[in-house]
PDB file of N, CA and C in Angstrom:
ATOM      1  N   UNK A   1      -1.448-132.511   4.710  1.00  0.00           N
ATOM      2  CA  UNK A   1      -1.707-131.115   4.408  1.00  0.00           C
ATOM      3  C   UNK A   1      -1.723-130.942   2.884  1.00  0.00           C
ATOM      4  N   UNK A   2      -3.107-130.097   2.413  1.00  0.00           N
ATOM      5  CA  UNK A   2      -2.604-129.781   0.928  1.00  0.00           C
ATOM      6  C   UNK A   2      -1.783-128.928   0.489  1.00  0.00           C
ATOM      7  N   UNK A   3      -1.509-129.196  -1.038  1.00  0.00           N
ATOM      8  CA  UNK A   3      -0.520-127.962  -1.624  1.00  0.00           C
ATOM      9  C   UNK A   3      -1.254-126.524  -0.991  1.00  0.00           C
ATOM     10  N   UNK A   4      -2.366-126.340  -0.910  1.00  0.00           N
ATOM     11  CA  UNK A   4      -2.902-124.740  -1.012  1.00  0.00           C
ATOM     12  C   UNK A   4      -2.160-124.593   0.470  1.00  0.00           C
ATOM     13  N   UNK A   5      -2.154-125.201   1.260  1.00  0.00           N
ATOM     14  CA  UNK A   5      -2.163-125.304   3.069  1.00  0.00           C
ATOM     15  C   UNK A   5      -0.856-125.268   2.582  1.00  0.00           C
ATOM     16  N   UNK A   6      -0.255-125.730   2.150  1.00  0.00           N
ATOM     17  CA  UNK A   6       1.553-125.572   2.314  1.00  0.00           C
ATOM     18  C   UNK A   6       1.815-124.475   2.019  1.00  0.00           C
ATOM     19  N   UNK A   7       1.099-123.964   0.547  1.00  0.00           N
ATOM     20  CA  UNK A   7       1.737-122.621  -0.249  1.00  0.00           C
ATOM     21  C   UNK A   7       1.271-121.548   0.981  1.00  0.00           C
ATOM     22  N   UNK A   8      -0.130-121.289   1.418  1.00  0.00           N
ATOM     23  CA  UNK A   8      -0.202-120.440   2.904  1.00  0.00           C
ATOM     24  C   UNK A   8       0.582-120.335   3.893  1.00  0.00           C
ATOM     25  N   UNK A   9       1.076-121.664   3.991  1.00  0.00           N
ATOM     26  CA  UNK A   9       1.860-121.174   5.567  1.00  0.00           C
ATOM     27  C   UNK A   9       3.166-120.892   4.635  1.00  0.00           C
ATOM     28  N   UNK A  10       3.949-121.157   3.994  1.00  0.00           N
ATOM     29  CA  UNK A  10       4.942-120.409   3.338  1.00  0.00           C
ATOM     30  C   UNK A  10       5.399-119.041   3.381  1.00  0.00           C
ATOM     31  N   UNK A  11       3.738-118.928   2.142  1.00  0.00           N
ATOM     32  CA  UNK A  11       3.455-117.237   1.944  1.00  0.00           C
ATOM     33  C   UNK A  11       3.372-116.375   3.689  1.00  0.00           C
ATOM     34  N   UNK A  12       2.589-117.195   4.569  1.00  0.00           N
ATOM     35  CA  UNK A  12       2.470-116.604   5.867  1.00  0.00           C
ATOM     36  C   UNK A  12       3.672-116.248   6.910  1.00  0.00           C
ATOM     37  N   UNK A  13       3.977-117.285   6.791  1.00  0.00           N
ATOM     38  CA  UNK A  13       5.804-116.862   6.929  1.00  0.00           C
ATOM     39  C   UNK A  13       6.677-115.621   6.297  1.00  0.00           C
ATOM     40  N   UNK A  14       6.586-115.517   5.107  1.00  0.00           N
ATOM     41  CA  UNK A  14       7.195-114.704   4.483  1.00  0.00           C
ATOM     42  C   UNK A  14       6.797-113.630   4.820  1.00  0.00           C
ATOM     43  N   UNK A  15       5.537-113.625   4.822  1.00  0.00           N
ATOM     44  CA  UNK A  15       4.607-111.807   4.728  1.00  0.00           C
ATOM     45  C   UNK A  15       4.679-111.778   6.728  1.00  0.00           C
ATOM     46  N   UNK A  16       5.336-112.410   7.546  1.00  0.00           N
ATOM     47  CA  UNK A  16       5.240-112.160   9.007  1.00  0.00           C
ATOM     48  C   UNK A  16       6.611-111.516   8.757  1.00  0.00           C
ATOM     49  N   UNK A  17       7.340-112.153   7.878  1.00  0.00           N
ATOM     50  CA  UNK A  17       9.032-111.895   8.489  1.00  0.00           C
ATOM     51  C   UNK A  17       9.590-110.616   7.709  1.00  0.00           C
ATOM     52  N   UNK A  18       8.716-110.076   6.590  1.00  0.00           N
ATOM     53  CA  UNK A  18       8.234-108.651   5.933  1.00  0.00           C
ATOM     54  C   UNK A  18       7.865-107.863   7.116  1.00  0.00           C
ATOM     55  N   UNK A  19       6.533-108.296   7.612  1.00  0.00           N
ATOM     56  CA  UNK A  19       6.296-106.884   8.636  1.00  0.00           C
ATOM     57  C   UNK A  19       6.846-106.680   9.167  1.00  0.00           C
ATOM     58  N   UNK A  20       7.981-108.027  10.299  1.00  0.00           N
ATOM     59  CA  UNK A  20       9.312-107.663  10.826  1.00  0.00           C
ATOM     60  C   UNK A  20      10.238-106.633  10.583  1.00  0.00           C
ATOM     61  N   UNK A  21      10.598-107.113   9.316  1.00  0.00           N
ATOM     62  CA  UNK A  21      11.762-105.918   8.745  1.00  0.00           C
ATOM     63  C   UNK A  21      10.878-104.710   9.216  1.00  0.00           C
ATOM     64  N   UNK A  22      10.071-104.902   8.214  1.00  0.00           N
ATOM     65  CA  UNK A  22       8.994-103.564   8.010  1.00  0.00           C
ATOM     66  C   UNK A  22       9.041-102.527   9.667  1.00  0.00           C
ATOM     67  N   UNK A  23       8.976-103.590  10.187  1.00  0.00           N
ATOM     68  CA  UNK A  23       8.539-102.459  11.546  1.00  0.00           C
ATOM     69  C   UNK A  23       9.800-101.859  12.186  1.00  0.00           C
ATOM     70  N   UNK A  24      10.924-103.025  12.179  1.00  0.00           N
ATOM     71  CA  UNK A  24      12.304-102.597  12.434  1.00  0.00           C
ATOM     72  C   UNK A  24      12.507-100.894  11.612  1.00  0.00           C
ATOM     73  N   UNK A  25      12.662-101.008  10.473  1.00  0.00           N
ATOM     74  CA  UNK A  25      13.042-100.082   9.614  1.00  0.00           C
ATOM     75  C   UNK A  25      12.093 -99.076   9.541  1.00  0.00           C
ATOM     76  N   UNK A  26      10.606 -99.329  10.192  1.00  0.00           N
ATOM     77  CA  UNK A  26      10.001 -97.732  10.141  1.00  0.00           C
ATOM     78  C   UNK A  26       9.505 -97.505  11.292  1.00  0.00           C
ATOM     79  N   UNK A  27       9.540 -98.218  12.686  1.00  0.00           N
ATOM     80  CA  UNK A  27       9.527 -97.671  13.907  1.00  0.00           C
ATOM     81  C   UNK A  27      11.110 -98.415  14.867  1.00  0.00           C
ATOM     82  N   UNK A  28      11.227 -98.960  15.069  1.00  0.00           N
ATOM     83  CA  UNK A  28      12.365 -99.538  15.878  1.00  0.00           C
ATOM     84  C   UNK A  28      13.626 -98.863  15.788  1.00  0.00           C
ATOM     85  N   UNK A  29      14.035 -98.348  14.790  1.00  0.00           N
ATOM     86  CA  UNK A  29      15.504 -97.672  14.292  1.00  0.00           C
ATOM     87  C   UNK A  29      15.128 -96.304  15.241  1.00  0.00           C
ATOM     88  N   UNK A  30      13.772 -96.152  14.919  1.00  0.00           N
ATOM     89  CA  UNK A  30      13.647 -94.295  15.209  1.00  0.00           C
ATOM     90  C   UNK A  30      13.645 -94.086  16.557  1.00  0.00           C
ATOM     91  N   UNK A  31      12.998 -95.233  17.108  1.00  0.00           N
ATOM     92  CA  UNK A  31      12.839 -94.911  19.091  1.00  0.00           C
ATOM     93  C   UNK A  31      13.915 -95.201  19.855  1.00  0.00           C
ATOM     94  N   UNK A  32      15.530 -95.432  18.973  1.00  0.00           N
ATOM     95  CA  UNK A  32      16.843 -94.987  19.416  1.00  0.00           C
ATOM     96  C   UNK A  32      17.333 -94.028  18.478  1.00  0.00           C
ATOM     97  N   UNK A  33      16.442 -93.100  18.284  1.00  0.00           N
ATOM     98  CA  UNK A  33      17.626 -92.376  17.205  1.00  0.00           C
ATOM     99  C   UNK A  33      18.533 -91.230  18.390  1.00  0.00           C
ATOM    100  N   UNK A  34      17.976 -90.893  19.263  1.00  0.00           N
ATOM    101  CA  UNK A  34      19.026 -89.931  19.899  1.00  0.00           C
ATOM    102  C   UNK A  34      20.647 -90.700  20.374  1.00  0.00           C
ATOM    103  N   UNK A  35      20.281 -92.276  20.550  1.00  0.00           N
ATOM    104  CA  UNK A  35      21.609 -92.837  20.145  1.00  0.00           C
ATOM    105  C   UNK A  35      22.474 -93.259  19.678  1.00  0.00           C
ATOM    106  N   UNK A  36      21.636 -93.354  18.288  1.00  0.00           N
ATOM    107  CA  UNK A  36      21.960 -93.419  16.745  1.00  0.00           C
ATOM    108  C   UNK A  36      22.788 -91.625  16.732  1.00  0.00           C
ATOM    109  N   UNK A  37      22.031 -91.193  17.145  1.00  0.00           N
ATOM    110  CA  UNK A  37      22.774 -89.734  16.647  1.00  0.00           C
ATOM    111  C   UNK A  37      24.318 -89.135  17.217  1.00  0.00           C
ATOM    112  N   UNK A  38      25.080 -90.257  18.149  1.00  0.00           N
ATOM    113  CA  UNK A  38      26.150 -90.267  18.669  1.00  0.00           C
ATOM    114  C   UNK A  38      27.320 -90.817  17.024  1.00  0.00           C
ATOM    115  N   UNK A  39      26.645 -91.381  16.072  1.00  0.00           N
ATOM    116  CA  UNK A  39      27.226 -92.188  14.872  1.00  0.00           C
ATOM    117  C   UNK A  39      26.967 -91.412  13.864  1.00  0.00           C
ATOM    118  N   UNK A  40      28.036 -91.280  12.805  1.00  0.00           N
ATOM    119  CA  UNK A  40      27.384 -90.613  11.438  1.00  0.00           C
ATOM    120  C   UNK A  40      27.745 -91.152  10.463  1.00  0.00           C
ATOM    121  N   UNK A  41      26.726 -90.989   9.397  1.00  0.00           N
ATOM    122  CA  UNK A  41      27.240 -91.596   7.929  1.00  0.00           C
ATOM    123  C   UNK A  41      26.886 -90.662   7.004  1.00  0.00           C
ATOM    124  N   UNK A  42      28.361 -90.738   6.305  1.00  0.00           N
ATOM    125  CA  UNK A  42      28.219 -89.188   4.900  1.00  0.00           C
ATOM    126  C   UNK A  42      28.722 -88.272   5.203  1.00  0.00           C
ATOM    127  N   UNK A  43      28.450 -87.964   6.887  1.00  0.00           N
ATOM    128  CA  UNK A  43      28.334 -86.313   7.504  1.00  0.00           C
ATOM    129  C   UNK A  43      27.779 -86.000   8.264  1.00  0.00           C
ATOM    130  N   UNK A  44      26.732 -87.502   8.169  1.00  0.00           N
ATOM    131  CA  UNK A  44      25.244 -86.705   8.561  1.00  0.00           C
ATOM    132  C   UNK A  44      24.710 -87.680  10.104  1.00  0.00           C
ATOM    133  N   UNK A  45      24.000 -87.028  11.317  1.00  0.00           N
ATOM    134  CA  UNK A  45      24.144 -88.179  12.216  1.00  0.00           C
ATOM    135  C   UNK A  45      23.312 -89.251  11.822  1.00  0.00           C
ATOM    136  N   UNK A  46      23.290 -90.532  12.112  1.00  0.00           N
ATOM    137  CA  UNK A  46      22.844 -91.258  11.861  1.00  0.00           C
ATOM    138  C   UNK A  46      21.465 -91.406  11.716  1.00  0.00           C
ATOM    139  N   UNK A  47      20.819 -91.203  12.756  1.00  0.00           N
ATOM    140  CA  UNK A  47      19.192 -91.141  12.760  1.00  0.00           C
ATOM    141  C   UNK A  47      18.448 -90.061  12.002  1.00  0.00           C
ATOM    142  N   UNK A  48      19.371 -89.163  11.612  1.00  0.00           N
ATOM    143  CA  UNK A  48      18.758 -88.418  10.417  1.00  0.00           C
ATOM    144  C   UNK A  48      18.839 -89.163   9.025  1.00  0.00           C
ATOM    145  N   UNK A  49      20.176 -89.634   8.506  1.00  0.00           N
ATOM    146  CA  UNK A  49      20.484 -90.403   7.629  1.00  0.00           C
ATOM    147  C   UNK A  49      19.487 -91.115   7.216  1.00  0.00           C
ATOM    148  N   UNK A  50      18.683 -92.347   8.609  1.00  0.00           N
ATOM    149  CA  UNK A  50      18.335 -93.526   8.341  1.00  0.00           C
ATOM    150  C   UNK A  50      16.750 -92.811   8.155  1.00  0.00           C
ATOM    151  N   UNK A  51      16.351 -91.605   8.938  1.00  0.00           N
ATOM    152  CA  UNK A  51      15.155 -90.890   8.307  1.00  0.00           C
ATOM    153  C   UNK A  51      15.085 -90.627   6.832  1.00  0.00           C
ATOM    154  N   UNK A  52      15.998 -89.910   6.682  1.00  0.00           N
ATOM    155  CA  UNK A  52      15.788 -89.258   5.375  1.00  0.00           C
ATOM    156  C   UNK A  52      16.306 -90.138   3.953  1.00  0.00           C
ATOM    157  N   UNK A  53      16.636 -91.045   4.040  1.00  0.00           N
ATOM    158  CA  UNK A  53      17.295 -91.714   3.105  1.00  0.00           C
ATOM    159  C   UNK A  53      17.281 -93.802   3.461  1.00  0.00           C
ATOM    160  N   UNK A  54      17.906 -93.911   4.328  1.00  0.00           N
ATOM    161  CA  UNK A  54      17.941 -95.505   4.547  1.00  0.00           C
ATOM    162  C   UNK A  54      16.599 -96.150   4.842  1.00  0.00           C
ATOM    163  N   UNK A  55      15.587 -95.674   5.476  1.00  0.00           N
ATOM    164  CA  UNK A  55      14.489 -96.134   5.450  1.00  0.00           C
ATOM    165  C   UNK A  55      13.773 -96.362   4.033  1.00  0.00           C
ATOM    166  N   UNK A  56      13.748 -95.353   3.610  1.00  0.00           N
ATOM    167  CA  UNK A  56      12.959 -95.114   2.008  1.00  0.00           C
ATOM    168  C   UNK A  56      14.144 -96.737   1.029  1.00  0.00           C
ATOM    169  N   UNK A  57      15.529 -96.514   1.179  1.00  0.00           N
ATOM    170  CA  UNK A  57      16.281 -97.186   0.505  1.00  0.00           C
ATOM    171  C   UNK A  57      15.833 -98.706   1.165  1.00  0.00           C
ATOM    172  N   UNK A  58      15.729 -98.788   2.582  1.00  0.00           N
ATOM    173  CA  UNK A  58      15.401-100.418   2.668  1.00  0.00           C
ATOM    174  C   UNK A  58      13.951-100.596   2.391  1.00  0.00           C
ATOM    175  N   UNK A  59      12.926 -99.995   2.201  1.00  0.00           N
ATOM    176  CA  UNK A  59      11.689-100.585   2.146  1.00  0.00           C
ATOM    177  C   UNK A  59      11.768-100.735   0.565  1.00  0.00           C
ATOM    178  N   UNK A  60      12.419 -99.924  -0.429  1.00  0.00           N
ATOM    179  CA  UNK A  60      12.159-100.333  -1.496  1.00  0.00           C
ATOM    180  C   UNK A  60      13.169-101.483  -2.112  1.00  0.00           C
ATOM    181  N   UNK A  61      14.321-102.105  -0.977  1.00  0.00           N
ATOM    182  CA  UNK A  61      14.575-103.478  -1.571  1.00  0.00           C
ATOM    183  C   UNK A  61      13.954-104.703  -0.971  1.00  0.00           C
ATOM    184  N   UNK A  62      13.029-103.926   0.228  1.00  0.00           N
ATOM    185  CA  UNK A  62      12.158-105.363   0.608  1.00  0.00           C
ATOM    186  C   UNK A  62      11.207-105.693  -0.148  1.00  0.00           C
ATOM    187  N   UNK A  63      10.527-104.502  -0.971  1.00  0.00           N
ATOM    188  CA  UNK A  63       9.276-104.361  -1.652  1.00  0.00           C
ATOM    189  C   UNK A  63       9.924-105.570  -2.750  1.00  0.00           C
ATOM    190  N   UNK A  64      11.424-105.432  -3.646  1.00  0.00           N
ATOM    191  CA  UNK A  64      11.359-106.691  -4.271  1.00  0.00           C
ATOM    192  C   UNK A  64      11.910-107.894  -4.004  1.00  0.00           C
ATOM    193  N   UNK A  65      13.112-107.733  -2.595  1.00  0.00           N
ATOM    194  CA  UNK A  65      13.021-108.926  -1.991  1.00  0.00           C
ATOM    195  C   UNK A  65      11.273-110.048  -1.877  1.00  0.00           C
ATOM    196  N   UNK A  66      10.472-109.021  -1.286  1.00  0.00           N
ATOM    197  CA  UNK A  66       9.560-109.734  -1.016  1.00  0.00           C
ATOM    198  C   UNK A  66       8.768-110.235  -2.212  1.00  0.00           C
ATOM    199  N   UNK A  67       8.633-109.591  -3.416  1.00  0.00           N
ATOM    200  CA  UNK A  67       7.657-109.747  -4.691  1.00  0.00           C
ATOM    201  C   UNK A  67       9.011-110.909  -5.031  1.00  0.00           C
ATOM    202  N   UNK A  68      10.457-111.548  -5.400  1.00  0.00           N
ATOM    203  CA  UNK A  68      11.585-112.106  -5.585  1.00  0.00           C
ATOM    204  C   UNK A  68      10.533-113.527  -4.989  1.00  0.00           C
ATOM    205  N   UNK A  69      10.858-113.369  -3.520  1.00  0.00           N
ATOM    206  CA  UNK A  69      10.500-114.566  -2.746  1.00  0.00           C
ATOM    207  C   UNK A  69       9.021-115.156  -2.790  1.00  0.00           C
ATOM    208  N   UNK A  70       8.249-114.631  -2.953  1.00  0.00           N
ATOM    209  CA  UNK A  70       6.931-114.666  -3.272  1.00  0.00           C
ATOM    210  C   UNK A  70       7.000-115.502  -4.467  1.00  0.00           C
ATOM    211  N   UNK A  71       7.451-114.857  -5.008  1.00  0.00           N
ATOM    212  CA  UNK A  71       7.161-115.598  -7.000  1.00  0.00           C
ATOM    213  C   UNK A  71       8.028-117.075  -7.110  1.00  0.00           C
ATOM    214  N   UNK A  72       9.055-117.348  -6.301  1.00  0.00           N
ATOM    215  CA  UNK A  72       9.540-118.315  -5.674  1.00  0.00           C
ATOM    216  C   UNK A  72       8.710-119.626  -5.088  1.00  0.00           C
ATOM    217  N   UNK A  73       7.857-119.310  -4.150  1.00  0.00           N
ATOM    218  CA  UNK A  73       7.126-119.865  -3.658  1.00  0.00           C
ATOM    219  C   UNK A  73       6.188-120.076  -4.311  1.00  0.00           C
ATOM    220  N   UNK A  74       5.469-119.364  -4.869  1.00  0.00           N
ATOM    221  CA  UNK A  74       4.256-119.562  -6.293  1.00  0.00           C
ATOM    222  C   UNK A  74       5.020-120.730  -7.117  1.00  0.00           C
ATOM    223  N   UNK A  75       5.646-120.660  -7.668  1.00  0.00           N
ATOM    224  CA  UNK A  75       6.912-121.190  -8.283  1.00  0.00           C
ATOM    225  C   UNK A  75       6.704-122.797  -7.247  1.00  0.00           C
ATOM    226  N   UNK A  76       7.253-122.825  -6.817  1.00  0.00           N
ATOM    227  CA  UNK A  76       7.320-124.526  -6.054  1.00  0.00           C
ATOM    228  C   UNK A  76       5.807-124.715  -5.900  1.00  0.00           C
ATOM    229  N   UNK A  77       4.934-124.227  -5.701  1.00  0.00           N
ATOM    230  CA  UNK A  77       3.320-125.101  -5.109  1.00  0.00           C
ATOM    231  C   UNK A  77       2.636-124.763  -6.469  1.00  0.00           C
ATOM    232  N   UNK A  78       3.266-124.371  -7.867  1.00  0.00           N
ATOM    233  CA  UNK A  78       2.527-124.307  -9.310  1.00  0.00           C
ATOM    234  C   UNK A  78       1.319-123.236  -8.800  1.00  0.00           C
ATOM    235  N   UNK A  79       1.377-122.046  -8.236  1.00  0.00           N
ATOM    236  CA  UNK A  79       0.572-121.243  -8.481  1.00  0.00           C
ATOM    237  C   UNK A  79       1.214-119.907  -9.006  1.00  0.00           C
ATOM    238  N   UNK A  80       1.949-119.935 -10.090  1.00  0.00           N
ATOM    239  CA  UNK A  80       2.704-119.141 -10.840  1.00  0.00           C
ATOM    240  C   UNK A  80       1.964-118.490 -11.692  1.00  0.00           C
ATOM    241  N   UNK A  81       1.843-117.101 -11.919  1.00  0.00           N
ATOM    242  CA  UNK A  81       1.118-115.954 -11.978  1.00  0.00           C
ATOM    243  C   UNK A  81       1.794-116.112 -14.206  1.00  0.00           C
ATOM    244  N   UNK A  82       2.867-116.390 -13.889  1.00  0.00           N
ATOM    245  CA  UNK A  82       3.412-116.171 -15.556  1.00  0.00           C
ATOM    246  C   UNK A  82       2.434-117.522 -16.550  1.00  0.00           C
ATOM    247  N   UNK A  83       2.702-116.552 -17.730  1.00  0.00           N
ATOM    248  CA  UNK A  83       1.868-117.573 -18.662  1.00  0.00           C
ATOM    249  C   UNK A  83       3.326-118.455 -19.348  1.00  0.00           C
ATOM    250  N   UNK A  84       2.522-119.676 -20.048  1.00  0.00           N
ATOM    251  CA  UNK A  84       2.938-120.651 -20.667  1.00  0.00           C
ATOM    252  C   UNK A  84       4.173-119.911 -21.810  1.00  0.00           C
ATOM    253  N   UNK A  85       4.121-119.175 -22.247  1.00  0.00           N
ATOM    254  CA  UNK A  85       4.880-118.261 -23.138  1.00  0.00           C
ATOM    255  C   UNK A  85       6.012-117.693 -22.947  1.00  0.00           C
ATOM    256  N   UNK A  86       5.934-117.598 -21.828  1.00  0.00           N
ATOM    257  CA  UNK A  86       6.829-116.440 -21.408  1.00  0.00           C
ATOM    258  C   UNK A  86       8.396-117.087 -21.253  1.00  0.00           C
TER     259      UNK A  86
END
C-alpha cells in the first residue's frame, strides 16, 4: 500500500469516528432527552442543558480535537500543510 493509501485510510478513520461523535452529540443525546430530563446540571434539566449549551461546547472541542489529529497524521505520511520556517 502507498503512503497516499495509508494517509486516506487514517484520515478516513478519523473523519468516520468525527461523524460518530458528531451524530451522538447532535441527534442521539436529544431522542432521550425526556429521560435526560429526570437529571440536572447547574439547575437546569439535563436535556435542556445539553441543548442549549453542551452540544455547542462539544462540537467546538471536536472541531479542534479533529483539526489536532488531522495535522498529526499529515505529520507522519509528510503531507504537512506548515512551511519549512515555521
Amino acid at each position: 500500500m502507498s503512503n497516499k493509501e495509508k494517509h486516506w485510510e487514517k484520515t478516513k478513520g478519523l473523519m468516520i469516528l468525527t461523524l460518530i461523535i458528531w451524530f451522538i452529540f447532535g441527534y442521539l443525546i436529544f431522542m432521550f432527552g425526556s429521560s435526560l430530563n429526570t437529571s440536572s446540571f447547574l439547575g437546569y434539566p439535563l436535556a435542556y442543558y445539553m441543548c442549549a449549551q453542551g452540544s455547542i461546547i462539544a462540537f467546538v472541542v471536536l472541531i479542534f480535537w479533529f483539526a489536532n489529529k488531522q495535522e498529526q497524521i499529515d505529520e507522519e505520511f509528510g503531507f504537512t500543510e506548515r512551511g519549512e520556517d515555521d
